[in-house]
PDB file of N, CA and C in Angstrom:
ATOM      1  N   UNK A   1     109.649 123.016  89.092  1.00  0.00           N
ATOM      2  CA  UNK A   1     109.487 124.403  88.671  1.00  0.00           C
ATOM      3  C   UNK A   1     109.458 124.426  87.149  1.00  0.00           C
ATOM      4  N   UNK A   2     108.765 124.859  86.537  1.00  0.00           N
ATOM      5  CA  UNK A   2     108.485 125.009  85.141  1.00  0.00           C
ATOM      6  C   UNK A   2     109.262 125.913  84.532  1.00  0.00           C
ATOM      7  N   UNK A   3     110.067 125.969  83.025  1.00  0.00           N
ATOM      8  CA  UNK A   3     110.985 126.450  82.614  1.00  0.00           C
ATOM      9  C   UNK A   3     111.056 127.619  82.939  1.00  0.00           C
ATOM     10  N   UNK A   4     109.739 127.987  82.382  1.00  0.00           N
ATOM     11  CA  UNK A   4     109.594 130.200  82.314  1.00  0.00           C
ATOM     12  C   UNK A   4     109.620 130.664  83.463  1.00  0.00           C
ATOM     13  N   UNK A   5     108.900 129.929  84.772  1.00  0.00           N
ATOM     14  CA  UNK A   5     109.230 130.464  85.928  1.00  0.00           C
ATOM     15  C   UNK A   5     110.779 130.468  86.260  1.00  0.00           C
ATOM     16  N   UNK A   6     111.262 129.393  86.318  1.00  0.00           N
ATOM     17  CA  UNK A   6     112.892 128.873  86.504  1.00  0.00           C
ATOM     18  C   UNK A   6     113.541 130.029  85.613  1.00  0.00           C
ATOM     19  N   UNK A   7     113.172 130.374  84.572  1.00  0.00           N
ATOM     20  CA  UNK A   7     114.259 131.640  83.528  1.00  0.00           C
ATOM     21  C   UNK A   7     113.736 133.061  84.430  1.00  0.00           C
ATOM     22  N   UNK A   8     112.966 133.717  84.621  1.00  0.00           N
ATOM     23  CA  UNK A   8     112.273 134.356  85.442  1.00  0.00           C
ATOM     24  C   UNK A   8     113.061 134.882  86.627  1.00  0.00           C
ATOM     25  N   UNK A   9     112.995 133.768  87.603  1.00  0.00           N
ATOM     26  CA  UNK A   9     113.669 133.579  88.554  1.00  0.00           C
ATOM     27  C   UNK A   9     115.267 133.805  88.954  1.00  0.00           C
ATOM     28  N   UNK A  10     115.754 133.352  88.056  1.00  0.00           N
ATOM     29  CA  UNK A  10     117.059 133.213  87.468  1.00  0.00           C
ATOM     30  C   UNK A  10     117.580 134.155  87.050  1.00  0.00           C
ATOM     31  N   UNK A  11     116.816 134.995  85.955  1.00  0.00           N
ATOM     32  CA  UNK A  11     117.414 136.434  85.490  1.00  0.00           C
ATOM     33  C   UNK A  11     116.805 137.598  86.766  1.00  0.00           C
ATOM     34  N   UNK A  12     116.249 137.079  87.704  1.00  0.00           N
ATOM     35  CA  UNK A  12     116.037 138.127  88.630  1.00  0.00           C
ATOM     36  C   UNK A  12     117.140 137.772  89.860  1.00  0.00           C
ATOM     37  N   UNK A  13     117.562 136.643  90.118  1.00  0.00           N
ATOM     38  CA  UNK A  13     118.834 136.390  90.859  1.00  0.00           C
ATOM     39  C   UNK A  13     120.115 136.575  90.142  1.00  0.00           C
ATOM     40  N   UNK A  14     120.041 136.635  88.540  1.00  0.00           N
ATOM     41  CA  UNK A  14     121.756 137.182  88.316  1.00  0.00           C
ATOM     42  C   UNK A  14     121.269 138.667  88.275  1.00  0.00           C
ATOM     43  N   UNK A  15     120.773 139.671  88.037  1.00  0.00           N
ATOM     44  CA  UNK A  15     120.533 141.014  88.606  1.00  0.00           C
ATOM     45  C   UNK A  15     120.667 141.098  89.595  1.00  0.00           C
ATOM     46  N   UNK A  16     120.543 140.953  90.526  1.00  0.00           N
ATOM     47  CA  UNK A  16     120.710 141.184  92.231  1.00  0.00           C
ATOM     48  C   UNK A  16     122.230 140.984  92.837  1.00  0.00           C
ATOM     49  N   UNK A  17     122.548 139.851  91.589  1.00  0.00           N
ATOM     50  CA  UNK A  17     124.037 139.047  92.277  1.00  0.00           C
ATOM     51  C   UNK A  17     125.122 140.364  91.556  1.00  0.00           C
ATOM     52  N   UNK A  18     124.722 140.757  90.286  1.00  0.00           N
ATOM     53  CA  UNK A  18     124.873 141.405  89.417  1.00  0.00           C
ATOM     54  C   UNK A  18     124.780 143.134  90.451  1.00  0.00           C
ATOM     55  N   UNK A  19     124.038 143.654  90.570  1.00  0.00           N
ATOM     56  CA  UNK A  19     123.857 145.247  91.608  1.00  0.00           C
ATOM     57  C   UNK A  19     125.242 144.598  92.505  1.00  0.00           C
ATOM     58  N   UNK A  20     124.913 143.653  93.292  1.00  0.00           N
ATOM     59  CA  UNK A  20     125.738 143.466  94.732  1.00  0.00           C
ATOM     60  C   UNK A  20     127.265 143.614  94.334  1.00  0.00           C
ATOM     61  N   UNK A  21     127.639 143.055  93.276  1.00  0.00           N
ATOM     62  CA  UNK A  21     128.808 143.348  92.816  1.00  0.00           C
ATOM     63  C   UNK A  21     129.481 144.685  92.525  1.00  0.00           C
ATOM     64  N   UNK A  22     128.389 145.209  91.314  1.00  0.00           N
ATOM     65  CA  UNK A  22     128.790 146.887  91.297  1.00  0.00           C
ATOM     66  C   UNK A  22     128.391 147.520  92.625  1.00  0.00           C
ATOM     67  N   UNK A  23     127.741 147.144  93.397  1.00  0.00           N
ATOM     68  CA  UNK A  23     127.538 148.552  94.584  1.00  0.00           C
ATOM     69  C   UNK A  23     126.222 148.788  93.699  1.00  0.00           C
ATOM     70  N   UNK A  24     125.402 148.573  93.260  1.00  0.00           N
ATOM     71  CA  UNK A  24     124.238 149.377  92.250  1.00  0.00           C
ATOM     72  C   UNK A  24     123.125 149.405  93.237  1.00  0.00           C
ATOM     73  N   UNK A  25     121.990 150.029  93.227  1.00  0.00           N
ATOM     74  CA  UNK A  25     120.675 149.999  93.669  1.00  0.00           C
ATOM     75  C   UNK A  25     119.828 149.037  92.956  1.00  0.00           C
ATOM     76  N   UNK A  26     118.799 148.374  93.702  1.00  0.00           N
ATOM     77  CA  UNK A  26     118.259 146.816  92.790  1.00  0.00           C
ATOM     78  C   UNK A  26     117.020 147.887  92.561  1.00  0.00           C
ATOM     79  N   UNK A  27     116.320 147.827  91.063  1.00  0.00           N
ATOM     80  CA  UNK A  27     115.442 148.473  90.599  1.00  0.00           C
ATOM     81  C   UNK A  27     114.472 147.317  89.614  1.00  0.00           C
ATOM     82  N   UNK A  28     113.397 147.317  89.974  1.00  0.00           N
ATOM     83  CA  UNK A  28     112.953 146.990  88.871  1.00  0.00           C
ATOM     84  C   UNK A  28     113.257 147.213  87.562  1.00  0.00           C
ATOM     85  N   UNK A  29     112.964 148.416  87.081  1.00  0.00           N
ATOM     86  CA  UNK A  29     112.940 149.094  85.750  1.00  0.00           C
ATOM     87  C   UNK A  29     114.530 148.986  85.133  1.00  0.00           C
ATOM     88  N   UNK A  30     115.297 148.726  85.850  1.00  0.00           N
ATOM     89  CA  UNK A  30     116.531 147.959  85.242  1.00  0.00           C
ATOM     90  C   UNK A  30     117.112 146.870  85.173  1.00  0.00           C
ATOM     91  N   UNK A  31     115.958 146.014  85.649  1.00  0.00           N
ATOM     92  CA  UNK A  31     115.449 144.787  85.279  1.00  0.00           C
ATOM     93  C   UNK A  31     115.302 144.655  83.543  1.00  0.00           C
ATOM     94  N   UNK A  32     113.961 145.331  84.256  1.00  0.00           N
ATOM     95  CA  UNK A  32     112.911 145.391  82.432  1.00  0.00           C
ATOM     96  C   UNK A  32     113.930 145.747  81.480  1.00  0.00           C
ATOM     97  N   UNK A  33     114.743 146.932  81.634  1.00  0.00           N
ATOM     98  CA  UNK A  33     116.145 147.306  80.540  1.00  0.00           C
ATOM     99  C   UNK A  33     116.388 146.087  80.073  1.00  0.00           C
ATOM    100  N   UNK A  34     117.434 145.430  81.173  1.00  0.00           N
ATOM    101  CA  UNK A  34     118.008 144.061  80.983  1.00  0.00           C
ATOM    102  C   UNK A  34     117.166 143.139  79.853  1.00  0.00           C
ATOM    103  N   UNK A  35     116.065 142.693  80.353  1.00  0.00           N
ATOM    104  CA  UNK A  35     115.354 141.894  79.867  1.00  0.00           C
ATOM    105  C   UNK A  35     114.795 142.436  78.142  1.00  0.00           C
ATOM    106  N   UNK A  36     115.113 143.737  78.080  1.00  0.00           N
ATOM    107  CA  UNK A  36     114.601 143.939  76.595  1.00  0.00           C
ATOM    108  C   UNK A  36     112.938 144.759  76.982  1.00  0.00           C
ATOM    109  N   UNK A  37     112.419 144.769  77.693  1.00  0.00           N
ATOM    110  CA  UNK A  37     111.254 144.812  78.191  1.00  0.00           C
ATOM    111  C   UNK A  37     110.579 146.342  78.803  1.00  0.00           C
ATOM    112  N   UNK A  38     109.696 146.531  79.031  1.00  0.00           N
ATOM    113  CA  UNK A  38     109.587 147.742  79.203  1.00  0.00           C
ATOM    114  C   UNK A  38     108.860 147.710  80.339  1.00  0.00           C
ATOM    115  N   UNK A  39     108.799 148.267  81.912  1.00  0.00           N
ATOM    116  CA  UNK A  39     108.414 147.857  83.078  1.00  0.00           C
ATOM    117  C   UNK A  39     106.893 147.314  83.203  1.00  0.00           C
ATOM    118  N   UNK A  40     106.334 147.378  82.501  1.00  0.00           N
ATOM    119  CA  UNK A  40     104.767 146.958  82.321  1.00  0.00           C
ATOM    120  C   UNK A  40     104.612 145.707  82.079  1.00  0.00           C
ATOM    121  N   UNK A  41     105.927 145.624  80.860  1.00  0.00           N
ATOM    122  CA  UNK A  41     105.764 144.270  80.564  1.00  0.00           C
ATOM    123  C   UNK A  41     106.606 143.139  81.110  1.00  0.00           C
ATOM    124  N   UNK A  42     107.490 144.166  81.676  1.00  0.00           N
ATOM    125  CA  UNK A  42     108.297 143.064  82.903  1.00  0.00           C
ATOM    126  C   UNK A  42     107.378 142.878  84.114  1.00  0.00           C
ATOM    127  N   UNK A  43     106.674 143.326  84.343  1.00  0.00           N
ATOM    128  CA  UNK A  43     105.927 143.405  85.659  1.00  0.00           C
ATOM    129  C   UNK A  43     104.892 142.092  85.446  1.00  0.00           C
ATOM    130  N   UNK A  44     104.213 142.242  83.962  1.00  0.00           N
ATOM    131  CA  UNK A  44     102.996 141.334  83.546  1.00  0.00           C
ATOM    132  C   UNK A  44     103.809 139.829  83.178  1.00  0.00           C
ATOM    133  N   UNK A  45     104.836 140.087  83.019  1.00  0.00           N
ATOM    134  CA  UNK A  45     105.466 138.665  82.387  1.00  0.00           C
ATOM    135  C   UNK A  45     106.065 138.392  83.444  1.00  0.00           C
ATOM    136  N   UNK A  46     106.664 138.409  84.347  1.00  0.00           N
ATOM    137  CA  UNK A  46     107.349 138.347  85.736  1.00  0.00           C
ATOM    138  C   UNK A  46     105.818 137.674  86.778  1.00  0.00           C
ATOM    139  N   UNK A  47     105.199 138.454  86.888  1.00  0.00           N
ATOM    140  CA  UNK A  47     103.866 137.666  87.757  1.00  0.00           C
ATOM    141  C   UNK A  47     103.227 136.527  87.063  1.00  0.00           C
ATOM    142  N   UNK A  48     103.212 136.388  85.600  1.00  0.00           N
ATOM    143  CA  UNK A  48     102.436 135.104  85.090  1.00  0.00           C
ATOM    144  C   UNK A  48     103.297 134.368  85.266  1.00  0.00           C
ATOM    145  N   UNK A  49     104.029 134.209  84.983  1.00  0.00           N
ATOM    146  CA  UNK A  49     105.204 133.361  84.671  1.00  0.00           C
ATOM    147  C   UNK A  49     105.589 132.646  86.252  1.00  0.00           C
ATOM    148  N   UNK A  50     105.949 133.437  87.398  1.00  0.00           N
ATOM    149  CA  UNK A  50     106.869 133.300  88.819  1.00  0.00           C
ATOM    150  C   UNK A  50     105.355 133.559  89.951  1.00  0.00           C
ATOM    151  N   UNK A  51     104.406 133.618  89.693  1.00  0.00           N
ATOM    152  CA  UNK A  51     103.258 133.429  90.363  1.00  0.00           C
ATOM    153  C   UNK A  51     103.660 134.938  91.670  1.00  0.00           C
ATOM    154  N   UNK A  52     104.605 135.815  91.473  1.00  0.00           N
ATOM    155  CA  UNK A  52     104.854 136.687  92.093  1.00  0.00           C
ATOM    156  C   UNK A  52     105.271 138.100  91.505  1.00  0.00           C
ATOM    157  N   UNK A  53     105.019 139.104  92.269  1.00  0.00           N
ATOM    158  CA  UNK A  53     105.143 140.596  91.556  1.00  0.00           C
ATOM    159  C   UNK A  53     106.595 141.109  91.637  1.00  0.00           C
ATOM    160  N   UNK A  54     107.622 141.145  90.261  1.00  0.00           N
ATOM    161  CA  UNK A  54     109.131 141.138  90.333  1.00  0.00           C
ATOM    162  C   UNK A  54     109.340 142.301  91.659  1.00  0.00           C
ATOM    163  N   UNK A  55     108.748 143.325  91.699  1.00  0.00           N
ATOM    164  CA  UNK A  55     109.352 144.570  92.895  1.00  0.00           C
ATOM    165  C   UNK A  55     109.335 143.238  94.455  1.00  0.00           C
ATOM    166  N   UNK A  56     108.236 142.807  94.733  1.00  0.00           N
ATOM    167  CA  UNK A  56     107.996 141.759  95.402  1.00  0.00           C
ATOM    168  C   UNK A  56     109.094 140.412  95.839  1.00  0.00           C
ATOM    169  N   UNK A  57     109.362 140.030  94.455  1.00  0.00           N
ATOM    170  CA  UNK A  57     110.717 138.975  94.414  1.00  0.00           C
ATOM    171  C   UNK A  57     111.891 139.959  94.996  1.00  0.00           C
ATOM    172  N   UNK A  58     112.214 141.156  94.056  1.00  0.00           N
ATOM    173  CA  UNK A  58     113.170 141.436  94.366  1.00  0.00           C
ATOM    174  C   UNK A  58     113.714 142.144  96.024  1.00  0.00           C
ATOM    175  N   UNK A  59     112.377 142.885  96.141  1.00  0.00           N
ATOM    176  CA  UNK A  59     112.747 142.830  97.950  1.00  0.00           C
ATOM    177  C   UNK A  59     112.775 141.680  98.980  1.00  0.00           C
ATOM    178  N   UNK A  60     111.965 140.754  98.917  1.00  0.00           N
ATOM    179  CA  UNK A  60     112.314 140.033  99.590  1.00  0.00           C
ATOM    180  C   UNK A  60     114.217 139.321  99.338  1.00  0.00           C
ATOM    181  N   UNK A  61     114.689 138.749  98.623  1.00  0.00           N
ATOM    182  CA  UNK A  61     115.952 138.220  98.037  1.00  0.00           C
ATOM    183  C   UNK A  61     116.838 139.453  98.626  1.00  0.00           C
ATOM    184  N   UNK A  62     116.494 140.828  98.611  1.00  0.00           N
ATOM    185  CA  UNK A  62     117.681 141.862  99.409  1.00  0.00           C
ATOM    186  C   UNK A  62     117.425 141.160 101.141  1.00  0.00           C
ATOM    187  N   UNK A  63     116.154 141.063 101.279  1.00  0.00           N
ATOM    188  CA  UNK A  63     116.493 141.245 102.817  1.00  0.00           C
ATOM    189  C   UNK A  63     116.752 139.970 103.059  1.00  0.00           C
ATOM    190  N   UNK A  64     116.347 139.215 102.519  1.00  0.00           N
ATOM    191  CA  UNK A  64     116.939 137.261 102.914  1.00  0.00           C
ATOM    192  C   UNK A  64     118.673 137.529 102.409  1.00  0.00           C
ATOM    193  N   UNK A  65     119.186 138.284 101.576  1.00  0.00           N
ATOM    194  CA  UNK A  65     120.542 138.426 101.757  1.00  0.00           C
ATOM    195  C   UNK A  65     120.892 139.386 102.672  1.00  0.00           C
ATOM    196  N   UNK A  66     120.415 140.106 103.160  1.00  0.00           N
ATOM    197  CA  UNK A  66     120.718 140.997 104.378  1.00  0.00           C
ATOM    198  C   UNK A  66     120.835 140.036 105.671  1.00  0.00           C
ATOM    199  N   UNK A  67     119.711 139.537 105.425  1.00  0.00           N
ATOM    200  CA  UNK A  67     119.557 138.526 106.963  1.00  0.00           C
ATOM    201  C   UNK A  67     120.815 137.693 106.974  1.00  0.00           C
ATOM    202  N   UNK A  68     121.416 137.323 105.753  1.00  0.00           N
ATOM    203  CA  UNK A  68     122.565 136.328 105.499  1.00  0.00           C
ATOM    204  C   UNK A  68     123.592 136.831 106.552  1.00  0.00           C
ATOM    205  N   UNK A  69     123.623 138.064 105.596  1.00  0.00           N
ATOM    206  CA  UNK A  69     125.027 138.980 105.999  1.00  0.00           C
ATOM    207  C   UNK A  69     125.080 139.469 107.285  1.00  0.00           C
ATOM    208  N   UNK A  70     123.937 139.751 107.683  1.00  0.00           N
ATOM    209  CA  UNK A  70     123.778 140.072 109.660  1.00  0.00           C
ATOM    210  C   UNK A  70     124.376 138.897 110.079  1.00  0.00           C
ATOM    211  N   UNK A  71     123.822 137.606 110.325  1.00  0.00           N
ATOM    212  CA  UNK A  71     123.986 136.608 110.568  1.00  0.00           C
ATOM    213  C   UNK A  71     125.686 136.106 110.342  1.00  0.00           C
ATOM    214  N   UNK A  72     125.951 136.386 109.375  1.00  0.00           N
ATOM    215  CA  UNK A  72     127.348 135.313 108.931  1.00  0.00           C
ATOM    216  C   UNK A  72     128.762 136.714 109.273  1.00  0.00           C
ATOM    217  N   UNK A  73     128.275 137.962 109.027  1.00  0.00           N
ATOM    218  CA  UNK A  73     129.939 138.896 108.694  1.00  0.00           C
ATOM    219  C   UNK A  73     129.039 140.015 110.173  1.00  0.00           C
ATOM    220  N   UNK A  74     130.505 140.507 110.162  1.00  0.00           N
ATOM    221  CA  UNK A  74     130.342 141.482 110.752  1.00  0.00           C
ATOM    222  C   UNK A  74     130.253 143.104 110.401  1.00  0.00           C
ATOM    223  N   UNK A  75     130.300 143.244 108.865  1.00  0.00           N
ATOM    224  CA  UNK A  75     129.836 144.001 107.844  1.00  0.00           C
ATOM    225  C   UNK A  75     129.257 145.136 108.700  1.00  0.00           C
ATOM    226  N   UNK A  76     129.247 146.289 108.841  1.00  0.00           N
ATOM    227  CA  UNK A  76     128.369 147.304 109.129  1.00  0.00           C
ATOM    228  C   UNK A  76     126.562 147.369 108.171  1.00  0.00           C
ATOM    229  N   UNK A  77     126.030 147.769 108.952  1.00  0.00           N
ATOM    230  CA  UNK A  77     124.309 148.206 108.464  1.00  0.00           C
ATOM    231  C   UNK A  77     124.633 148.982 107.121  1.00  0.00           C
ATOM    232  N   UNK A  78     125.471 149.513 106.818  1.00  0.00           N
ATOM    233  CA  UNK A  78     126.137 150.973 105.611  1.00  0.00           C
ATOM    234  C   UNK A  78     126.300 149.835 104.860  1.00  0.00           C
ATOM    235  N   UNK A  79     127.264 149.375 105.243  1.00  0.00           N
ATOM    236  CA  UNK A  79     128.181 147.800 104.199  1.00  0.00           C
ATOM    237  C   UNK A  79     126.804 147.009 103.357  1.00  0.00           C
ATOM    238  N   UNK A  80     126.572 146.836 104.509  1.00  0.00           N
ATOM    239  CA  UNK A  80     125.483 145.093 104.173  1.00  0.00           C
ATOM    240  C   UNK A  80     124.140 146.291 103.020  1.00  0.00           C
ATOM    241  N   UNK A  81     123.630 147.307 103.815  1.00  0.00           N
ATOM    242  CA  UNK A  81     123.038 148.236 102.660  1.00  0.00           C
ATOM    243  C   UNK A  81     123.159 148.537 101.211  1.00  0.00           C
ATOM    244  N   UNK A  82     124.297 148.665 101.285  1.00  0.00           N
ATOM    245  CA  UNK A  82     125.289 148.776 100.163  1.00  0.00           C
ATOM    246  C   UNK A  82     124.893 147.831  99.019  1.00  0.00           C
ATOM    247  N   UNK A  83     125.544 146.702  99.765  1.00  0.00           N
ATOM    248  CA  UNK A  83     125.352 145.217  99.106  1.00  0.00           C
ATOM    249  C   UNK A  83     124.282 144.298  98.609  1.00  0.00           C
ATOM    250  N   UNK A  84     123.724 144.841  99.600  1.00  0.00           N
ATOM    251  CA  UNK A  84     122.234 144.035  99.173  1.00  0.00           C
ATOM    252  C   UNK A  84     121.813 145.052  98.092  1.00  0.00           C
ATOM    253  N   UNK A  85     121.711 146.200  97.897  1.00  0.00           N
ATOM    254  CA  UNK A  85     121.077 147.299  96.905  1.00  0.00           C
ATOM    255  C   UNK A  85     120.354 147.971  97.288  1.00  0.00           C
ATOM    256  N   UNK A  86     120.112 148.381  98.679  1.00  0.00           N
ATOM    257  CA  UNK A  86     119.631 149.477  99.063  1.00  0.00           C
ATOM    258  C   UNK A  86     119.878 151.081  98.822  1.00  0.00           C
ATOM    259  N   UNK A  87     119.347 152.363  98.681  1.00  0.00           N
ATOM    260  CA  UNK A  87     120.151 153.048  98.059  1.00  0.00           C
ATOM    261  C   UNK A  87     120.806 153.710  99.329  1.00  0.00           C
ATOM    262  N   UNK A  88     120.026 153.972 100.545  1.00  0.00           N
ATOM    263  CA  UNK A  88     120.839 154.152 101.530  1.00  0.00           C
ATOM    264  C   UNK A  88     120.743 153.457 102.988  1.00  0.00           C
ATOM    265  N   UNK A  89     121.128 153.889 104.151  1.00  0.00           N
ATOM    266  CA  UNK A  89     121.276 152.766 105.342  1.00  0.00           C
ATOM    267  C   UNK A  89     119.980 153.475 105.981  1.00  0.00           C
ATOM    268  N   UNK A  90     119.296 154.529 105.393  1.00  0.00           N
ATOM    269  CA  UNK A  90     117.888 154.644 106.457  1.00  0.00           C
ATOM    270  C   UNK A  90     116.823 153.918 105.225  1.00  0.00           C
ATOM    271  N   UNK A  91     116.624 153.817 103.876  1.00  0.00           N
ATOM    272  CA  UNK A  91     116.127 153.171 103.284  1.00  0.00           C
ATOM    273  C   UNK A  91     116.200 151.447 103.613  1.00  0.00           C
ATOM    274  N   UNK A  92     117.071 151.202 104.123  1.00  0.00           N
ATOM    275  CA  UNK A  92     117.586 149.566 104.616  1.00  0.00           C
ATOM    276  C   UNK A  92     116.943 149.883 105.604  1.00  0.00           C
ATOM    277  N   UNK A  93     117.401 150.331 106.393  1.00  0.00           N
ATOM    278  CA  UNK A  93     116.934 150.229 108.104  1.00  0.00           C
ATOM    279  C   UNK A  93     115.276 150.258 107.852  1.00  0.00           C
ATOM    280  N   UNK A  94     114.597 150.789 107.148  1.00  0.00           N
ATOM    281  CA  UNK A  94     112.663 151.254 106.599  1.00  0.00           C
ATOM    282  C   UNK A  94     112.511 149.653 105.955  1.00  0.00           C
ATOM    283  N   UNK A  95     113.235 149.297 105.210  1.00  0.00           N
ATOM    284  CA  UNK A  95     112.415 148.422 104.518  1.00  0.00           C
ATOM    285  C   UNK A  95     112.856 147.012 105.367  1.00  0.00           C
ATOM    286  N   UNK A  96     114.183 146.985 106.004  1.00  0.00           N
ATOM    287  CA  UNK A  96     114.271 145.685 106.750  1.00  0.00           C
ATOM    288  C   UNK A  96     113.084 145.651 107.891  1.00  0.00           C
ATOM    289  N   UNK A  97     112.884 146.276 108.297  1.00  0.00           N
ATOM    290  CA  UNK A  97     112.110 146.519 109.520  1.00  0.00           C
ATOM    291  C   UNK A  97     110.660 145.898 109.225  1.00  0.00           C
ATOM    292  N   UNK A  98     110.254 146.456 107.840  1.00  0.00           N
ATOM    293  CA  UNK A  98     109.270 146.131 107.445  1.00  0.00           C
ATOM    294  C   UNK A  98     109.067 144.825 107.477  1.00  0.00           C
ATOM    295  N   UNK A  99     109.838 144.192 106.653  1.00  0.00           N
ATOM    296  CA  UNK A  99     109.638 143.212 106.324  1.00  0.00           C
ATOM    297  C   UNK A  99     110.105 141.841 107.621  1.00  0.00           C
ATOM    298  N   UNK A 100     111.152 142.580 108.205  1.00  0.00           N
ATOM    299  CA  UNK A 100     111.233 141.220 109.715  1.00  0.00           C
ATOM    300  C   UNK A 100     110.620 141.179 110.921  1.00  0.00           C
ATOM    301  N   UNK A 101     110.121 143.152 111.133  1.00  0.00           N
ATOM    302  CA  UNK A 101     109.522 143.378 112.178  1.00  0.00           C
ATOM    303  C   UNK A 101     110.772 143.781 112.821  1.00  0.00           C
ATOM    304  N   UNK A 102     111.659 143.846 112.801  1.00  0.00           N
ATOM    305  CA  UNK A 102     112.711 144.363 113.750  1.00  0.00           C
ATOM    306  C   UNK A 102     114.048 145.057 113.022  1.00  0.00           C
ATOM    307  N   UNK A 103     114.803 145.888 113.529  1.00  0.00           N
ATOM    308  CA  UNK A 103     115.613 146.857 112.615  1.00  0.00           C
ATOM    309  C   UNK A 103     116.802 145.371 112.440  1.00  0.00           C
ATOM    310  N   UNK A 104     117.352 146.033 111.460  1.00  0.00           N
ATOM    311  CA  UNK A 104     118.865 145.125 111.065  1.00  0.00           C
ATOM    312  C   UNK A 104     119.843 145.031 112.587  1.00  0.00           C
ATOM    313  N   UNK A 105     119.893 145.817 113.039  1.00  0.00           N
ATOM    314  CA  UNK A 105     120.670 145.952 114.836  1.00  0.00           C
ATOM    315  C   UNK A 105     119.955 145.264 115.504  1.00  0.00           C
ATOM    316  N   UNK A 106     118.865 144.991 115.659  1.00  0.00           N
ATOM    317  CA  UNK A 106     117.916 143.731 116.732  1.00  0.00           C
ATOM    318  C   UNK A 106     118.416 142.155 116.342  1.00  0.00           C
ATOM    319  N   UNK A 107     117.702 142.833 114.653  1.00  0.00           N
ATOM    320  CA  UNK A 107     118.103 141.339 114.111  1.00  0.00           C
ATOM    321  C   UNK A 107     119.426 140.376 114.704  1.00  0.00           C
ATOM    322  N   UNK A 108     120.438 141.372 114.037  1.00  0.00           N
ATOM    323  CA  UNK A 108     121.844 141.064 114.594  1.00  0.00           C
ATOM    324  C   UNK A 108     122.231 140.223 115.767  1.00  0.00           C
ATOM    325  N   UNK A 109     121.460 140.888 116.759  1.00  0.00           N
ATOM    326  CA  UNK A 109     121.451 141.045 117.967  1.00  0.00           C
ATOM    327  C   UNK A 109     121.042 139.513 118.333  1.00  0.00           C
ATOM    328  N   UNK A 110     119.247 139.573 118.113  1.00  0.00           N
ATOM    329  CA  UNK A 110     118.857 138.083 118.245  1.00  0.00           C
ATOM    330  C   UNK A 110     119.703 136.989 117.542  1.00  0.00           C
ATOM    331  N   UNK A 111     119.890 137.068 116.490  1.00  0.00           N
ATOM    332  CA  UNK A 111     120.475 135.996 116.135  1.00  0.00           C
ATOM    333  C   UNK A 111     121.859 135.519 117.053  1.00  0.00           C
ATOM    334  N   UNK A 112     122.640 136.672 117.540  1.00  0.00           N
ATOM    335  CA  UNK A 112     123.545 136.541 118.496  1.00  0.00           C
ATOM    336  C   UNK A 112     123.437 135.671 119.927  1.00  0.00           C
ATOM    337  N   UNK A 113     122.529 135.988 120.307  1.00  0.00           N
ATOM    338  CA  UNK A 113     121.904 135.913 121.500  1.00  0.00           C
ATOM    339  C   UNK A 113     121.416 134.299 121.366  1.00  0.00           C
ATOM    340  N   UNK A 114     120.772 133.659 119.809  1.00  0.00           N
ATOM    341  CA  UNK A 114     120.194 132.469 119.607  1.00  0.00           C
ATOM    342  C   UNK A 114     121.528 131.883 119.228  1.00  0.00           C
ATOM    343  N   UNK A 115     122.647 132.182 118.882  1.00  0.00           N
ATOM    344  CA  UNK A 115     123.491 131.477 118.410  1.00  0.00           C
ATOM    345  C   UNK A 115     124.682 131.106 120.273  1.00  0.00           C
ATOM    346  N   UNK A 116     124.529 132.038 120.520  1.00  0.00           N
ATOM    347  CA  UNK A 116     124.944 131.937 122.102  1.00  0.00           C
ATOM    348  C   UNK A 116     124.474 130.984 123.009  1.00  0.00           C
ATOM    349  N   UNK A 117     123.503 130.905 122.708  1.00  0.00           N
ATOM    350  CA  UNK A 117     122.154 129.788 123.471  1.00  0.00           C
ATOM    351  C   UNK A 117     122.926 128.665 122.832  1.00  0.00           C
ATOM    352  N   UNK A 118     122.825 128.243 121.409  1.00  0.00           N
ATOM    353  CA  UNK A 118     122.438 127.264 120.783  1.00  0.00           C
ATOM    354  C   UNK A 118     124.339 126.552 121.398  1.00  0.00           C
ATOM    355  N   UNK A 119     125.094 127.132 121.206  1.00  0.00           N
ATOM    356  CA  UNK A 119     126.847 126.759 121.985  1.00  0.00           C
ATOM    357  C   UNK A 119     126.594 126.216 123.779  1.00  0.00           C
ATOM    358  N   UNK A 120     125.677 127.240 124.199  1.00  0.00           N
ATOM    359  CA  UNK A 120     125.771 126.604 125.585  1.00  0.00           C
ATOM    360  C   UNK A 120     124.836 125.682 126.220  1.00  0.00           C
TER     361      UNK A 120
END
């Protein structure tokens, strides 16, 4: 991985790690703050650089930590919402869906069901 992508990357995973801590909503544009930058130019320097569009990085990384947290705690859909930086649990429930094809409660569910299998 090449430096600028790797710095890129990096300041978009301590933001996220960074929201999850305060309870915050993950935003781009307080990204760009962070970075000194102004969302245009976080957006243009974020895609050259990470070969991907930061709103892009940053949703996927909520729901691959959502998927974590289904998977590993027993956290409520509100909780794990919360945490990942969603601003609320029907905004989570819209965008997980999107992106796995199945609500955060299915998810749950299957993975239950595969982890049940995988013991017996």
């Amino acid at each position: 991985m090449n430096e600028k992508r790797a710095f890129w990357l990096a300041a978009a995973d301590r933001y996220i790690d960074d929201c999850r801590r305060n309870g915050t909503v993950v935003r781009a544009s307080e990204l760009a703050l962070r970075m000194g930058h102004t969302a245009v130019q976080l957006s243009r320097e974020f895609q050259s650089a990470a070969g991907v569009h930061v709103k892009d990085y940053l949703f996927c990384r909520q729901v691959d930590l959502a998927k974590e947290l289904l998977r590993t705690t027993n956290n409520s859909t509100a909780q794990i919402a919360a945490v990942t930086g969603f601003g609320t649990t029907r905004s989570f429930y819209r965008a997980f869906k999107r992106a796995a094809g199945v609500s955060p409660t299915a998810f749950r569910k299957e993975m239950s069901l595969e982890e049940e299998n995988i013991r017996h």
